[in-house]
Protein backbone atom coordinates (compact mmCIF):
# COMPACT_ATOMS: atom_id res chain seq x y z
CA UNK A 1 0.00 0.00 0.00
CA UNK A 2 1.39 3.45 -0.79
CA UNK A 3 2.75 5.34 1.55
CA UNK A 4 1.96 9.27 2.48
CA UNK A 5 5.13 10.32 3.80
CA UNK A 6 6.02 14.13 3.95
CA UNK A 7 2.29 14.49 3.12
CA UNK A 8 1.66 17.91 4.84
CA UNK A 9 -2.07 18.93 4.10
CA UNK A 10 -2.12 22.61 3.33
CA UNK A 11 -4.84 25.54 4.54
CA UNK A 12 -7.51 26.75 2.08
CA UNK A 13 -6.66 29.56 0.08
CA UNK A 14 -8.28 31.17 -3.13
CA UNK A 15 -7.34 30.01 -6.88
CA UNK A 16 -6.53 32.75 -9.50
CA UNK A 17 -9.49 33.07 -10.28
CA UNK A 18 -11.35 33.70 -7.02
CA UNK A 19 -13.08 30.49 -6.14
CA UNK A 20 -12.36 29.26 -2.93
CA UNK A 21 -10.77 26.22 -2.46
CA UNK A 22 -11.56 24.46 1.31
CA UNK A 23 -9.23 22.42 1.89
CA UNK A 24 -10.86 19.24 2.25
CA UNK A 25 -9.71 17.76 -0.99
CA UNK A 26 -13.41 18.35 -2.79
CA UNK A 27 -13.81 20.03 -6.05
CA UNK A 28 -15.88 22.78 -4.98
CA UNK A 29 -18.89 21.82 -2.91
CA UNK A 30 -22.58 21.69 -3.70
CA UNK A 31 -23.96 25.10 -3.37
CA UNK A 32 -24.74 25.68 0.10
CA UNK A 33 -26.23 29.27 1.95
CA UNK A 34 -22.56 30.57 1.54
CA UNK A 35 -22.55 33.86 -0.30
CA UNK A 36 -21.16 33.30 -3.71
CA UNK A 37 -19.84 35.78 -6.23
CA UNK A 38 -22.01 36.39 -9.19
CA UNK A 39 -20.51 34.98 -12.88
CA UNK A 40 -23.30 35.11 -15.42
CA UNK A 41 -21.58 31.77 -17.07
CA UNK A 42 -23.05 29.67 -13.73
CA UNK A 43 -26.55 30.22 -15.14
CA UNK A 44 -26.97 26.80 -16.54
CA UNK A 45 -28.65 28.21 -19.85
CA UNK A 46 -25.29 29.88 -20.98
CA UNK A 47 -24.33 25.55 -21.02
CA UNK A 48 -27.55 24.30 -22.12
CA UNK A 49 -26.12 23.92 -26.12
CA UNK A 50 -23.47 21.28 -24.37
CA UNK A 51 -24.18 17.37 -24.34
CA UNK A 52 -23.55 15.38 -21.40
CA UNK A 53 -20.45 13.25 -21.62
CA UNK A 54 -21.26 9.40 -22.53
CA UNK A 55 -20.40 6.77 -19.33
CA UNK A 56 -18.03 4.17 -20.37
CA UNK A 57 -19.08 0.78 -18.58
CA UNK A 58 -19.06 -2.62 -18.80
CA UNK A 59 -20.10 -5.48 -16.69
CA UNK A 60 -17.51 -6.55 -14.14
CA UNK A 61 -14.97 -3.67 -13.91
CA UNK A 62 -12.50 -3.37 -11.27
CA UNK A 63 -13.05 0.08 -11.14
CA UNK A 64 -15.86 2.13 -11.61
CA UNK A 65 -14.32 5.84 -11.29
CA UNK A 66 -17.23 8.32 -10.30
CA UNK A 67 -17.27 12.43 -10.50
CA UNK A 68 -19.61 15.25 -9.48
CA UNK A 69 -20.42 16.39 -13.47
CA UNK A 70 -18.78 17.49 -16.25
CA UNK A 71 -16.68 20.75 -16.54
CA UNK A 72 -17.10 23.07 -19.40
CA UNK A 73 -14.03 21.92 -20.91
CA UNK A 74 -14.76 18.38 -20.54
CA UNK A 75 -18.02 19.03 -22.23
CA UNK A 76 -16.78 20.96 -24.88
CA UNK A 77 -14.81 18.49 -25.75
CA UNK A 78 -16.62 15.39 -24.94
CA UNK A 79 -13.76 13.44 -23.34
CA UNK A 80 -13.92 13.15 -19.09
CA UNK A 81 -11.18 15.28 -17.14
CA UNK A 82 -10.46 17.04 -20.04
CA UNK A 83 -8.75 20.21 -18.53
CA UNK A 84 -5.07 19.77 -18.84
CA UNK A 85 -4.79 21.11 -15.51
CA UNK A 86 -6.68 18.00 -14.24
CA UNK A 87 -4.45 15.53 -12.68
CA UNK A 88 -6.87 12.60 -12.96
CA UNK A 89 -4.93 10.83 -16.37
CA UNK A 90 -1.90 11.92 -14.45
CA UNK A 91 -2.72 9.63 -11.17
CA UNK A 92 -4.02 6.80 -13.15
CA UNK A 93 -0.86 6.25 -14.46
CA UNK A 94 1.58 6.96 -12.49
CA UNK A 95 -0.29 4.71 -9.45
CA UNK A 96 0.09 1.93 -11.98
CA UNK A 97 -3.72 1.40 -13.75
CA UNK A 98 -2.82 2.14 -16.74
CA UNK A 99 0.06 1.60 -17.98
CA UNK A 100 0.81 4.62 -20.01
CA UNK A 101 -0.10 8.33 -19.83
CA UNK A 102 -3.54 8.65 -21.61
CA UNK A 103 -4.63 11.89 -23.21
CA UNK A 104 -8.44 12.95 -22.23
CA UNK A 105 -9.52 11.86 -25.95
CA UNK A 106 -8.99 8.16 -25.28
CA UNK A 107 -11.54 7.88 -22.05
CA UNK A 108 -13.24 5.41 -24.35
CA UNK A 109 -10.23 2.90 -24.50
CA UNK A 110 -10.49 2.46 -20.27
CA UNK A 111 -13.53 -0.18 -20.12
CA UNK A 112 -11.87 -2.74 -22.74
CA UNK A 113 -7.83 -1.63 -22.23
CA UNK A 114 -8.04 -1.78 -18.81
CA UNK A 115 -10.74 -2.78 -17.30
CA UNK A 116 -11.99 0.70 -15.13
CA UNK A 117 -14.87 2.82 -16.36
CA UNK A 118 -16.02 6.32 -15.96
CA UNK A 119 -19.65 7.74 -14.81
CA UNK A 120 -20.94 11.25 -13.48
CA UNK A 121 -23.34 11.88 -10.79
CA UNK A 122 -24.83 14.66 -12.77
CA UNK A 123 -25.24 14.63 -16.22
CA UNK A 124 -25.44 18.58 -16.94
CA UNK A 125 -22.13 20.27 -17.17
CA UNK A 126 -21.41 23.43 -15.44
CA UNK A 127 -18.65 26.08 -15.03
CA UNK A 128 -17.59 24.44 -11.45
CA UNK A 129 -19.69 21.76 -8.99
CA UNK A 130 -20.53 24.45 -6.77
CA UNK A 131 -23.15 25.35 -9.56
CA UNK A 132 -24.71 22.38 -8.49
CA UNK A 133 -27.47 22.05 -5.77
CA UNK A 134 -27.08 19.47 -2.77
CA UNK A 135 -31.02 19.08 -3.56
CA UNK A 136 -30.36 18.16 -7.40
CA UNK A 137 -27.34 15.79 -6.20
CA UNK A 138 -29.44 14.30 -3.77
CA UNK A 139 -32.15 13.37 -6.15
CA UNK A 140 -29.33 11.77 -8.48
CA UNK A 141 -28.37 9.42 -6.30
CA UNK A 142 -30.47 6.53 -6.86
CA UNK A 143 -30.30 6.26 -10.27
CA UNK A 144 -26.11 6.21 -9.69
CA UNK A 145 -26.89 3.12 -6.80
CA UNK A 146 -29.07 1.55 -9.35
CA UNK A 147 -25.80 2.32 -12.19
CA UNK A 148 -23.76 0.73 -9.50
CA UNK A 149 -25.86 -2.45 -8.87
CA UNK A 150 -26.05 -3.10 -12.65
CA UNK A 151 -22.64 -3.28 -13.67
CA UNK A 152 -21.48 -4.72 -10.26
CA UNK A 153 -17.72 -3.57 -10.15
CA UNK A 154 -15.06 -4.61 -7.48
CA UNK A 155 -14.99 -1.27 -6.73
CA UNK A 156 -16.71 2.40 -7.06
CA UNK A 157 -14.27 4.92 -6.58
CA UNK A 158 -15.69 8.84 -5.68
CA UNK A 159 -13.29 11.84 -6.95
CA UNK A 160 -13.77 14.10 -4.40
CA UNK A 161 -15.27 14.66 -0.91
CA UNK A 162 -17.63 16.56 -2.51
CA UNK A 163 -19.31 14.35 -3.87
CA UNK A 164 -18.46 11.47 -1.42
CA UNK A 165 -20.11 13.62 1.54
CA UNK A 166 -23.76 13.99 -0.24
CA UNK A 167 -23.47 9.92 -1.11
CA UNK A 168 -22.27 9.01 2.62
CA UNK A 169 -25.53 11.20 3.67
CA UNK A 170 -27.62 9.91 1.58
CA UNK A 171 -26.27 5.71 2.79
CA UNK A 172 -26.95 7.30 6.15
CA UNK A 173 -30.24 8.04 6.59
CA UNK A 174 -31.26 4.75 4.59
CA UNK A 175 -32.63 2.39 6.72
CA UNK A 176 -30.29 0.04 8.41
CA UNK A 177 -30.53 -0.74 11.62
CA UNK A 178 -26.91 -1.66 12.11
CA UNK A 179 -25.83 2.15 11.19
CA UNK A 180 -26.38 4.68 13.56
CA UNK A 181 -25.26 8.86 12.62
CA UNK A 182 -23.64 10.30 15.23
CA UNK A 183 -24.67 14.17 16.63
CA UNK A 184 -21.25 15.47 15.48
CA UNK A 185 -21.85 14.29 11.41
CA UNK A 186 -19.30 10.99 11.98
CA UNK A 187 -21.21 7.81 11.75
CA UNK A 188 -20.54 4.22 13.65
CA UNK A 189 -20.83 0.59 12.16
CA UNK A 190 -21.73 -1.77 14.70
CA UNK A 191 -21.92 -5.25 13.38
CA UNK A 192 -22.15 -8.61 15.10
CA UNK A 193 -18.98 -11.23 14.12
CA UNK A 194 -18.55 -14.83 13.95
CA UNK A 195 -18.04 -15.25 17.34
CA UNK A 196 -20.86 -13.14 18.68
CA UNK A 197 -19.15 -10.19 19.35
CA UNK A 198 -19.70 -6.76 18.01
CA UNK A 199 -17.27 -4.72 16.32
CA UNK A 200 -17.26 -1.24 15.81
CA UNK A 201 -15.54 0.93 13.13
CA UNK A 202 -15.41 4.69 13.44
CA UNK A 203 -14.76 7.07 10.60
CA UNK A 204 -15.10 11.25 11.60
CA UNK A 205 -16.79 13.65 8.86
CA UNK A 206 -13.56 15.05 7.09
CA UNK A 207 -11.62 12.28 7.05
CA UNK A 208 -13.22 9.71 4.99
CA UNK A 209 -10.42 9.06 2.13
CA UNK A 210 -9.81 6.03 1.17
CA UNK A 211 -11.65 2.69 1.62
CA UNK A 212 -14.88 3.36 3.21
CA UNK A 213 -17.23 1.41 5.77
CA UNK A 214 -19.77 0.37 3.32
CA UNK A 215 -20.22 -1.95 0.46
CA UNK A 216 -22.85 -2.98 -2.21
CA UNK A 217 -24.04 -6.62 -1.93
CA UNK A 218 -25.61 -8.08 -4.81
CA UNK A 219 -27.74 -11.32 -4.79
CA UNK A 220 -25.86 -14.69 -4.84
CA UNK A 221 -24.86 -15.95 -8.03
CA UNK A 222 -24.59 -19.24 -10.12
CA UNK A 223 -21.31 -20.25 -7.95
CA UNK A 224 -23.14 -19.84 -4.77
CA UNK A 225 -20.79 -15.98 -4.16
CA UNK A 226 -22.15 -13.09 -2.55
CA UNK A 227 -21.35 -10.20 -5.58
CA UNK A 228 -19.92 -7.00 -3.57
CA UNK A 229 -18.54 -3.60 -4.84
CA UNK A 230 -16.49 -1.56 -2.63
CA UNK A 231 -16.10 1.83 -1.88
CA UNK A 232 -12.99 4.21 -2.01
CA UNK A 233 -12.66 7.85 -2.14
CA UNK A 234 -9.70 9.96 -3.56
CA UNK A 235 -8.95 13.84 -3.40
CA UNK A 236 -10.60 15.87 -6.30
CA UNK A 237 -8.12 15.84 -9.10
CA UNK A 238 -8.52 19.54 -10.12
CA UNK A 239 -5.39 21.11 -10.21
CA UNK A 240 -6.74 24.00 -8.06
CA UNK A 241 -7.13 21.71 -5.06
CA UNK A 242 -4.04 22.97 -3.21
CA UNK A 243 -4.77 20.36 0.22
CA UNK A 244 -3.31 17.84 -1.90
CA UNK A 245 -0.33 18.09 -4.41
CA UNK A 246 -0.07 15.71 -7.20
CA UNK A 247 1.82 13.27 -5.15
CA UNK A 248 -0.69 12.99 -2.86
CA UNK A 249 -3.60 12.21 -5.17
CA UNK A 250 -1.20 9.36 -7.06
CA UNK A 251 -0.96 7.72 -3.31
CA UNK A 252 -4.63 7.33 -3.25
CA UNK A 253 -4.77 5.93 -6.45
CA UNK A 254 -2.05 4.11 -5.69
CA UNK A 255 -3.72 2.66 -2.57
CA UNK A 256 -6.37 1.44 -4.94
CA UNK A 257 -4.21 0.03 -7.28
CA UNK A 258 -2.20 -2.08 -4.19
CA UNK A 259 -6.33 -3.42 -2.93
CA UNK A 260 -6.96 -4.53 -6.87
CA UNK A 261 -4.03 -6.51 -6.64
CA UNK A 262 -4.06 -8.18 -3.41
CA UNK A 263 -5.44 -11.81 -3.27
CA UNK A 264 -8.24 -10.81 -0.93
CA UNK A 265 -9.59 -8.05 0.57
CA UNK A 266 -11.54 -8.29 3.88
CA UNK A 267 -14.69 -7.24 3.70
CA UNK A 268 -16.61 -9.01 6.46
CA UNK A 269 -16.96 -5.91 8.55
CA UNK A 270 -17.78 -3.31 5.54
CA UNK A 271 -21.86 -2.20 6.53
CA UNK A 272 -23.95 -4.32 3.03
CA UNK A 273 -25.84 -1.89 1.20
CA UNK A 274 -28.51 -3.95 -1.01
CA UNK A 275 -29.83 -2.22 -4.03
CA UNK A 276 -31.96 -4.01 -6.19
CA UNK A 277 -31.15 -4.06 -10.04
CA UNK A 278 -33.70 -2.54 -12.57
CA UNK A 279 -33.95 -4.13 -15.64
């Protein structure tokens, strides 16, 4: 598993352009009550003539690599993480899942070159995610679950804690008896093992990078297997994030790569998420 050394997480600080950049490793959050400064390009009309960017999926990928929406460069283009700025093609190679540097025009290769596919929460493009409502992210998420469920991938990997903190929300407040949201915004896991005995696993809101605390369980199939995807977050790959460098981000990915290739993973005490398949 890669290691973080020297990782020093920096302060929030504004990009050239005047967007504010948090900190927390999330392409600009949802729009919240915040005061934002006016840009007449953030009315979604001055986007509408743009086409959403196509998913490229498949049945059985290891990787299923998720993001908020598209940019406007990404849409202009029609290629995911299209900005050269964007350190997404970057961190897929360099942490060893592909196994040369792909240009943004070649997204389409990833499903049959190398097994890992690419999706959006949001369809619509927009100038940055924060031109996106928590309410209209919210209502998107059950038609990503049911994306999830259908393809059934090893894993579903969020870019961002943007987007990672409206999903975890949303898992939340499902109900499961065995999850329980704590006062503070952390949540607990309390599940019962083998021997009887519970076990508990923490995470704290704001630090949830990385392998997560819950899976998606899929019906047993023809070889008598219980079908799981798990979950794993990485920083937002903008090159205006400024908590983590480019060295950081590869880590993460790098992380992933190291749990792809290792003979077993264990899972037993990841909270199951069941999601029933649509046609």
């Amino acid at each position: 598993m890669a290691a973080r050394a020297g990782t020093s997480p920096r302060k929030g600080k504004r990009s050239s352009d005047g967007s504010w950049e948090d900190g927390t490793g999330a392409c600009q959050k949802p729009n919240s009550s915040r005061k934002r400064r006016k840009r007449g390009n953030a009315d979604p009309e001055a986007l509408a003539h743009l086409h959403p960017l196509q998913d490229y999926l498949k049945d059985g990928l290891d990787v299923i690599f998720c993001g908020i929406n598209p940019g406007r460069m990404s849409a202009e283009t029609g290629h995911h993480f299209a900005n050269p700025t964007n350190h997404f093609w970057r961190c897929l190679h360099r942490s060893g899942l592909t196994s040369r540097l792909l240009p943004a025009s070649e997204d389409y290769s990833l499903p049959d070159t190398y097994n890992l596919g690419l999706t959006n929460i949001i369809d619509r493009p927009s100038v940055e995610a924060a031109d996106l409502s928590k309410s209209e992210m919210k209502a998107a998420i059950p038609t990503l679950f049911q994306k999830i469920s259908r393809f059934k991938p090893r894993f579903v990997c969020f870019v961002g804690m943007g987007i990672w903190e409206v999903v975890q929300t949303a898992l939340s407040q499902m109900t499961m008896p065995s999850a329980t949201v704590s006062q503070d915004g952390g949540w607990t896991v309390q599940q019962t093992s083998k021997d009887g005995k519970n076990k508990v696993n923490e995470r704290k809101k704001g630090s949830a990078l990385g392998l997560q605390s819950y899976k998606f369980v899929y019906p047993v199939d023809a070889d008598g297997k219980v079908s799981e995807t798990l979950i794993f977050v990485v920083p937002c790959t903008s090159g205006r994030v400024v908590r983590y460098q480019l060295t950081d981000k590869i880590a993460f990915f790098a992380e992933l790569y190291a749990l792809l290739h290792k003979p077993t993973t264990n899972a037993e005490d990841l909270l199951p998420i069941k999601v029933e398949a649509q046609g």
